[in-house]
Protein backbone atom coordinates (compact mmCIF):
# COMPACT_ATOMS: atom_id res chain seq x y z
CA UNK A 1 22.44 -9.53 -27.93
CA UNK A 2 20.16 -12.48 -28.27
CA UNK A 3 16.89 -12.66 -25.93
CA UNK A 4 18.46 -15.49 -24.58
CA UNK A 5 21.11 -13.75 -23.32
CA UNK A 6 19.23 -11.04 -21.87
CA UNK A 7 20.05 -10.68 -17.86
CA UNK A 8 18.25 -9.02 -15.67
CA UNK A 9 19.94 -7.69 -12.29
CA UNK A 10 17.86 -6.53 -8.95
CA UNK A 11 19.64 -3.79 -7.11
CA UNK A 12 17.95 -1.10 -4.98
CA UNK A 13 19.08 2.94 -5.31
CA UNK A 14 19.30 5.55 -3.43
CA UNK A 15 16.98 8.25 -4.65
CA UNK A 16 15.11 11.31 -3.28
CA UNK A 17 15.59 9.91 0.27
CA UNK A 18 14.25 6.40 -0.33
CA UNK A 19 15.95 2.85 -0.96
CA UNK A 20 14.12 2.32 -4.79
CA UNK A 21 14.69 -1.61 -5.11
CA UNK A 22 14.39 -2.08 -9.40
CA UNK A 23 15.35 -4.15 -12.28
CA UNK A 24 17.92 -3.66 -14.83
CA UNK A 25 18.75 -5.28 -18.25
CA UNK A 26 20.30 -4.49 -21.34
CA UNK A 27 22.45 -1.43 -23.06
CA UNK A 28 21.06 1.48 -25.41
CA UNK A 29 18.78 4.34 -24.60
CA UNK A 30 17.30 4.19 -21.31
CA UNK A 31 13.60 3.15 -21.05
CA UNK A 32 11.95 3.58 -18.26
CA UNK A 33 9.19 1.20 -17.08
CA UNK A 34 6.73 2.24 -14.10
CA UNK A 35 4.19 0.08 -13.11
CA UNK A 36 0.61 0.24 -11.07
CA UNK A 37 -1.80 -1.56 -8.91
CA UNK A 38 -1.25 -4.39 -7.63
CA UNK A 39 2.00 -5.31 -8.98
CA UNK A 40 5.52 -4.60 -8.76
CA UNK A 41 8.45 -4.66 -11.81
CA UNK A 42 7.97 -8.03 -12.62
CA UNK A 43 4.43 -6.42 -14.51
CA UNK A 44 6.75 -6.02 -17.17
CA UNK A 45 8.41 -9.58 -17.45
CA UNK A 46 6.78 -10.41 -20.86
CA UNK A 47 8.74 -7.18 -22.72
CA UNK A 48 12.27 -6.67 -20.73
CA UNK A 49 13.49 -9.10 -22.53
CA UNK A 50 12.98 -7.80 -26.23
CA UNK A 51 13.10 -3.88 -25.32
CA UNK A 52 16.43 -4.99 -24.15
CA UNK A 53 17.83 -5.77 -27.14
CA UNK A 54 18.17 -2.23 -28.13
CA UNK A 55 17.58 -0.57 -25.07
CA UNK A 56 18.46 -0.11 -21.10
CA UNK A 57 15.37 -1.21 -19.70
CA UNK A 58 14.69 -0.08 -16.04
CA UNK A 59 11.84 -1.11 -13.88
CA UNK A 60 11.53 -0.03 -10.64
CA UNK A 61 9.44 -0.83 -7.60
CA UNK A 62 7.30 1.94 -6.90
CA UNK A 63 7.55 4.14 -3.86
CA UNK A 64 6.19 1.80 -1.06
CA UNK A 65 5.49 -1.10 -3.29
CA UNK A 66 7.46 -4.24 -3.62
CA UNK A 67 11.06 -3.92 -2.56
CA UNK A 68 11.09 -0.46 -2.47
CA UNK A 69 10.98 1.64 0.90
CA UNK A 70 7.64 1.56 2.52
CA UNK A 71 7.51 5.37 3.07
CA UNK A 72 5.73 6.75 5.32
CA UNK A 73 4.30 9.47 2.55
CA UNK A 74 5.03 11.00 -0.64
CA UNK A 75 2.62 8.97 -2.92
CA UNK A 76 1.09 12.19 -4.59
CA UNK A 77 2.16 12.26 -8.44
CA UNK A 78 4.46 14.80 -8.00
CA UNK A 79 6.70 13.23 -5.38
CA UNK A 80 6.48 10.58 -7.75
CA UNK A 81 8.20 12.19 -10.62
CA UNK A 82 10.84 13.49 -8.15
CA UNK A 83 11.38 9.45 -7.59
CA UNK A 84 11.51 8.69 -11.07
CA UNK A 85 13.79 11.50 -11.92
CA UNK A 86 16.16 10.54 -8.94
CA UNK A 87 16.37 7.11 -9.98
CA UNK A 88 17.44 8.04 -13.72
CA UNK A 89 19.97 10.18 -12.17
CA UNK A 90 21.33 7.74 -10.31
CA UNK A 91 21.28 5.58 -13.17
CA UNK A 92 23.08 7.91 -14.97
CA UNK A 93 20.50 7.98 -17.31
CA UNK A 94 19.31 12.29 -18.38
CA UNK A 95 17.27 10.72 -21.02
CA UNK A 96 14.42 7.99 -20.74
CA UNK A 97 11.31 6.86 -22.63
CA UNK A 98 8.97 6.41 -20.14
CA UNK A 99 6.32 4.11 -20.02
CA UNK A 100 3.65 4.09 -17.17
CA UNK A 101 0.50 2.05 -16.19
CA UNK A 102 -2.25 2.65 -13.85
CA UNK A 103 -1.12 4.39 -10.74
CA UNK A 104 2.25 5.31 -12.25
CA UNK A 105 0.15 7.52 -14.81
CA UNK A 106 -0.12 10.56 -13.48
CA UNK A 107 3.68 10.80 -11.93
CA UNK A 108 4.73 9.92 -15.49
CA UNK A 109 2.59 12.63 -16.76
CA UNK A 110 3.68 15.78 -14.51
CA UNK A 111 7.34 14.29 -15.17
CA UNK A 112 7.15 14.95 -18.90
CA UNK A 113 5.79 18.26 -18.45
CA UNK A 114 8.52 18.92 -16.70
CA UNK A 115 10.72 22.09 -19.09
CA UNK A 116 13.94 19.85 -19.61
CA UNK A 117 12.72 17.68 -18.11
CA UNK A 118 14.25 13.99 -18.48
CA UNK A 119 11.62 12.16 -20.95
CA UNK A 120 12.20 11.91 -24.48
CA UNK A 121 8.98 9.94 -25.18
CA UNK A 122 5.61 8.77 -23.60
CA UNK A 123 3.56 6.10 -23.62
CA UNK A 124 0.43 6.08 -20.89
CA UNK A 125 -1.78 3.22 -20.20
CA UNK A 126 -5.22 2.56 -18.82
CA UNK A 127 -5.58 5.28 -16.50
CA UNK A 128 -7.23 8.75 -15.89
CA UNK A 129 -5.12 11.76 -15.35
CA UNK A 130 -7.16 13.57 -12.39
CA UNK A 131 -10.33 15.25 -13.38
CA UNK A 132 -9.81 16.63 -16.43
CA UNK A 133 -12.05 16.77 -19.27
CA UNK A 134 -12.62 13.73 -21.40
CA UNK A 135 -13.54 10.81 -19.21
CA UNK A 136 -16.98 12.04 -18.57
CA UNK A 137 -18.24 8.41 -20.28
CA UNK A 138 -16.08 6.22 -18.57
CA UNK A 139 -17.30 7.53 -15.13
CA UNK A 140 -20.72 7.58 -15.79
CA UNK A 141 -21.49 5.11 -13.06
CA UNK A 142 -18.66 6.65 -10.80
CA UNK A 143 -15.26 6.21 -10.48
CA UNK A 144 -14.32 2.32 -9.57
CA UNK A 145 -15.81 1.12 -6.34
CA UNK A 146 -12.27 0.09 -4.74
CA UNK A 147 -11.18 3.79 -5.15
CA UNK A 148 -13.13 4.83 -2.41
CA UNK A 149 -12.54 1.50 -0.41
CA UNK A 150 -8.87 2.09 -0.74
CA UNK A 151 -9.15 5.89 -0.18
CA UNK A 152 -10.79 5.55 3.67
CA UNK A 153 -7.85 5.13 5.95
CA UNK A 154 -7.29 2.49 7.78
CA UNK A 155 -10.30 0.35 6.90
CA UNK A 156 -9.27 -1.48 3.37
CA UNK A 157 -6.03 -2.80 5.48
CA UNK A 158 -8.39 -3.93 8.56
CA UNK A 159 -11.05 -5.61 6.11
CA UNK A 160 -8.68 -7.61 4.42
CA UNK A 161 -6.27 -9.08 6.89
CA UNK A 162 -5.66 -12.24 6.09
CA UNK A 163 -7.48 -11.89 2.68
CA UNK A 164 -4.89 -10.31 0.91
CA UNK A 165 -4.47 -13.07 -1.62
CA UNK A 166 -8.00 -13.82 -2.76
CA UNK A 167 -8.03 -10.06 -2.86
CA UNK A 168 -5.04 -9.64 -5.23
CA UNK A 169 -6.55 -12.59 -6.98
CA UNK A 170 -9.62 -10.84 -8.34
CA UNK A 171 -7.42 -7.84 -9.57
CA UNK A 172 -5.57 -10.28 -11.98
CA UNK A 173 -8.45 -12.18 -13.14
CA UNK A 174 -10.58 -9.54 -13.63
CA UNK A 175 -7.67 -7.24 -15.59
CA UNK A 176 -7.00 -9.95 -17.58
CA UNK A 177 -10.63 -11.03 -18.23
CA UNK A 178 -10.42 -13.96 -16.38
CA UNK A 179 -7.57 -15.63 -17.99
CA UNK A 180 -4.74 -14.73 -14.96
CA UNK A 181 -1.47 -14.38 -14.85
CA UNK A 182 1.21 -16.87 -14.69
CA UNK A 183 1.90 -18.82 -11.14
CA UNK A 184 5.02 -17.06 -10.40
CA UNK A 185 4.30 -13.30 -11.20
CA UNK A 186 1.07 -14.17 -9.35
CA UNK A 187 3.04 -15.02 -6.45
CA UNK A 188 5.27 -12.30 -6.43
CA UNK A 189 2.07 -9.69 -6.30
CA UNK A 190 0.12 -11.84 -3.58
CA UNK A 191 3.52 -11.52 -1.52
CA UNK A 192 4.06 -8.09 -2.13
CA UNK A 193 0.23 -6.95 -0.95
CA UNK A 194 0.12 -9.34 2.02
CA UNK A 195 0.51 -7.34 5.46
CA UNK A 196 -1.27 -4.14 6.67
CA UNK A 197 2.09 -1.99 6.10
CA UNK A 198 2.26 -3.01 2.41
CA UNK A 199 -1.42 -2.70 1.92
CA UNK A 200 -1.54 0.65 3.68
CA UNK A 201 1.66 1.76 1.02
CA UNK A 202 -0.63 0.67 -1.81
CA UNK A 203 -3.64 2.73 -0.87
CA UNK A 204 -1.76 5.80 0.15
CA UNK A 205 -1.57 6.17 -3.84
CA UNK A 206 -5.70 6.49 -3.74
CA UNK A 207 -5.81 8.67 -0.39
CA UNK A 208 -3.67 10.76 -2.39
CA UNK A 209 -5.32 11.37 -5.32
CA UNK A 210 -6.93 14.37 -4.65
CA UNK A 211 -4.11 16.26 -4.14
CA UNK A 212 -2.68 14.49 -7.22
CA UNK A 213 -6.04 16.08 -9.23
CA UNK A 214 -5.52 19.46 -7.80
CA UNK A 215 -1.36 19.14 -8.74
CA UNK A 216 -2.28 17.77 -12.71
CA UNK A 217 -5.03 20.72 -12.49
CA UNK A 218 -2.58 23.48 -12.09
CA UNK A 219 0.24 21.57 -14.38
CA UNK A 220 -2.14 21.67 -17.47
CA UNK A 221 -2.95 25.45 -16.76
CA UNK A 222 0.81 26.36 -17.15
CA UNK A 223 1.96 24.16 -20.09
CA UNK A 224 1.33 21.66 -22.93
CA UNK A 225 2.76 18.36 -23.40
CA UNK A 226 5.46 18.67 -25.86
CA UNK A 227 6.87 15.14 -25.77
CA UNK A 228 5.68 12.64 -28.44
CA UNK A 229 2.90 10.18 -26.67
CA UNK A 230 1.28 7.20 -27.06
CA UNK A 231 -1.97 6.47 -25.29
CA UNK A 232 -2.46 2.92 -25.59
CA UNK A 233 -5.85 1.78 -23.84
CA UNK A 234 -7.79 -1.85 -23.23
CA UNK A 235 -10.76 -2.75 -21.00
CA UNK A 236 -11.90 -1.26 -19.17
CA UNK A 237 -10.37 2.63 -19.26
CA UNK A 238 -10.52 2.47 -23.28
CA UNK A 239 -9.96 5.85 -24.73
CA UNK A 240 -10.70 8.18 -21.91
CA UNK A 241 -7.17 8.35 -21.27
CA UNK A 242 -6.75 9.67 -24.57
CA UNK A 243 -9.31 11.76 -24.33
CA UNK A 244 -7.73 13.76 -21.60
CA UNK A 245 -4.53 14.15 -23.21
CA UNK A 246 -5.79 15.13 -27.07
CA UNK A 247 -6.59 18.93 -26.12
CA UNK A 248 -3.36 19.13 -24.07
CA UNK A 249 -0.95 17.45 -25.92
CA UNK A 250 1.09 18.64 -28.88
CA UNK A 251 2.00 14.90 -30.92
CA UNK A 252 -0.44 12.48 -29.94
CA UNK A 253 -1.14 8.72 -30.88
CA UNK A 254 -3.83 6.44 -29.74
CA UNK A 255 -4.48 2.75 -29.61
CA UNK A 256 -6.75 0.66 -28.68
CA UNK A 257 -6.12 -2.89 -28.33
CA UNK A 258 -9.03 -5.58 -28.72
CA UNK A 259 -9.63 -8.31 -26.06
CA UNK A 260 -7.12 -6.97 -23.95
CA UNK A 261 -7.63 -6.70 -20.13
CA UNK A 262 -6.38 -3.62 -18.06
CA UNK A 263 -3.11 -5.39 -17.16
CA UNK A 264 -1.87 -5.06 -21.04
CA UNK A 265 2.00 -6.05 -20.05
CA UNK A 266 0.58 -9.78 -19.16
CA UNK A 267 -2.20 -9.92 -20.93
CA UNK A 268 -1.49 -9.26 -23.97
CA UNK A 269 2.35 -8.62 -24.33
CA UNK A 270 2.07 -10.05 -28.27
CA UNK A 271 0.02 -6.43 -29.15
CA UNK A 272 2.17 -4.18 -26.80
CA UNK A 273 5.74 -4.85 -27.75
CA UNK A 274 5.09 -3.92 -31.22
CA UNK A 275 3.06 -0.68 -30.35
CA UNK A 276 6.01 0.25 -27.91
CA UNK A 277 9.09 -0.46 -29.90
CA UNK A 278 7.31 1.34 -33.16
CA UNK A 279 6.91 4.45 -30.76
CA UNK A 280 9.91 4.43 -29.61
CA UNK A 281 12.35 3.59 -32.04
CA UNK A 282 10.67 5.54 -34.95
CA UNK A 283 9.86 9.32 -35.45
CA UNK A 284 6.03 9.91 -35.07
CA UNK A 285 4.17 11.46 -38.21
CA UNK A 286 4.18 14.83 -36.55
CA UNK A 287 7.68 14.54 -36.29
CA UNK A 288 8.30 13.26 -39.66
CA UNK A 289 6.41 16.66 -40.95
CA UNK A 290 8.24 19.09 -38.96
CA UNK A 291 11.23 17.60 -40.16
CA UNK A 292 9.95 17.67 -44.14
CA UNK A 293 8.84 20.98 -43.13
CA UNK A 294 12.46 22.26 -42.18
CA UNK A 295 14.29 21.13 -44.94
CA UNK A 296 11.56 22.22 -47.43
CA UNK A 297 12.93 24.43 -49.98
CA UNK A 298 11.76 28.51 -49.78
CA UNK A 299 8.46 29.07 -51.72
């Protein structure tokens, strides 16, 4: 299947009691593709294509976000993972790579903790996974300042009626330092955050990030990740994400990539696509050597 030839249908799903509107292309081993802030599947426009040469590519609209039902609650990470494991389901997909940015982080995170659990393998993306241990140096000067603005109910939807898309605006210059996305995806976002109900569905993923802390707290108490992951970080998160995971994680890889702004998918999808398709199409080193290990003969 040539890129060319790649389509890419919109349908929405039924899945743990909300209408999930997402995008599907391709045939193979299901990947899944969960986006953040402020964006919706079409984050990932730049890589459906070639992950769908070899692979079912699924990219959803996040609870509330885009397309998908503006709920009235349920944007803690854990609900989250009950979304993303619906929508495989309904998919008929019991296996997935998933691959999660920003907000989708966390939800992507408890989901692969899950004991047989769905995920096959990980890859996380410029984000922080609650409080734990290891991002002491990239909150130094305090968490970002829209986290709180976006956490006080009510007032970030008031303040920027009717400002929505200069608003929006400074999110994609600023994660892609300065260089923006393309008109159309642009578009698509602006649309997407414009209207108190849609902004108030974006920020209910901040206001509930303290309960999110407190459910990643008590997850990491009770088990290790198992899964092979990938932390792959850019400016401005770097490797505190990676951080987090090394003492918690079993088989863990890191990357960094260089003058790459916190929206990696459309910033720079010519460093991702070869990170992601390496990860998930290959066996990790730690895998290699528990293989070599097995068939080793007796001493």
């Amino acid at each position: 299947m040539s890129r060319e030839q790649i389509e890419i249908t919109e349908r929405r799903v039924a899945a743990n009691g909300i209408e999930i509107a997402v995008a599907v292309a391709g045939r193979g081993p299901a990947v899944l593709l969960l986006h953040g802030f402020p964006h919706t599947w079409q984050l990932w426009r730049e890589v459906i294509g070639p992950l769908a040469q070899r692979h079912r590519v699924i990219a959803p609209d996040l609870r509330g976000l885009g397309a998908s039902t503006h709920a009235t609650d349920g944007y803690d990470a854990e609900t989250l993972a009950d979304d993303a494991a619906a929508l495989l389901a309904a998919l008929g997909e019991p296996r997935a790579a998933v691959v999660a940015i920003d907000a989708a982080v966390p939800a992507a995170f408890l989901l692969a903790l899950r004991k047989s659990g769905p995920v096959d393998r990980l890859v996380l993306m410029e984000s922080l996974l609650g409080t734990l241990p290891g991002a002491e140096a990239f909150l130094t000067g305090g968490p970002p300042w829209w986290f709180g603005f976006h956490a006080v109910p009510g007032l970030a939807e008031q303040a920027l009626a009717g400002n929505e898309s200069a608003y929006i605006d400074w999110f994609l210059r600023t994660g892609t330092r300065g260089r923006g996305v393309p008109a159309t995806i642009r578009d698509v976002f602006v649309e997407a955050y414009t209207g108190a109900e849609s902004l108030r569905c974006a920020f209910s993923y901040y206001r509930a990030m303290p309960e999110t802390a407190e459910q990643i707290r008590a997850a990491v108490a009770a088990t290790r990740l198992t899964v092979p992951t990938l932390a792959i970080g850019a400016h401005p998160v770097g490797n505190a994400l990676a951080s987090q995971l090394r003492p918690i994680t079993d088989d863990l890889s890191s990357h960094l990539i260089p003058d790459c702004g916190h929206i990696i998918p459309l910033d720079r999808p010519d460093a991702l696509l070869p990170l992601l398709t390496d990860f998930i199409d290959h066996p990790t080193p730690s895998e290699v050597a528990r293989k070599s290990a097995r068939h080793a003969p007796p001493a």
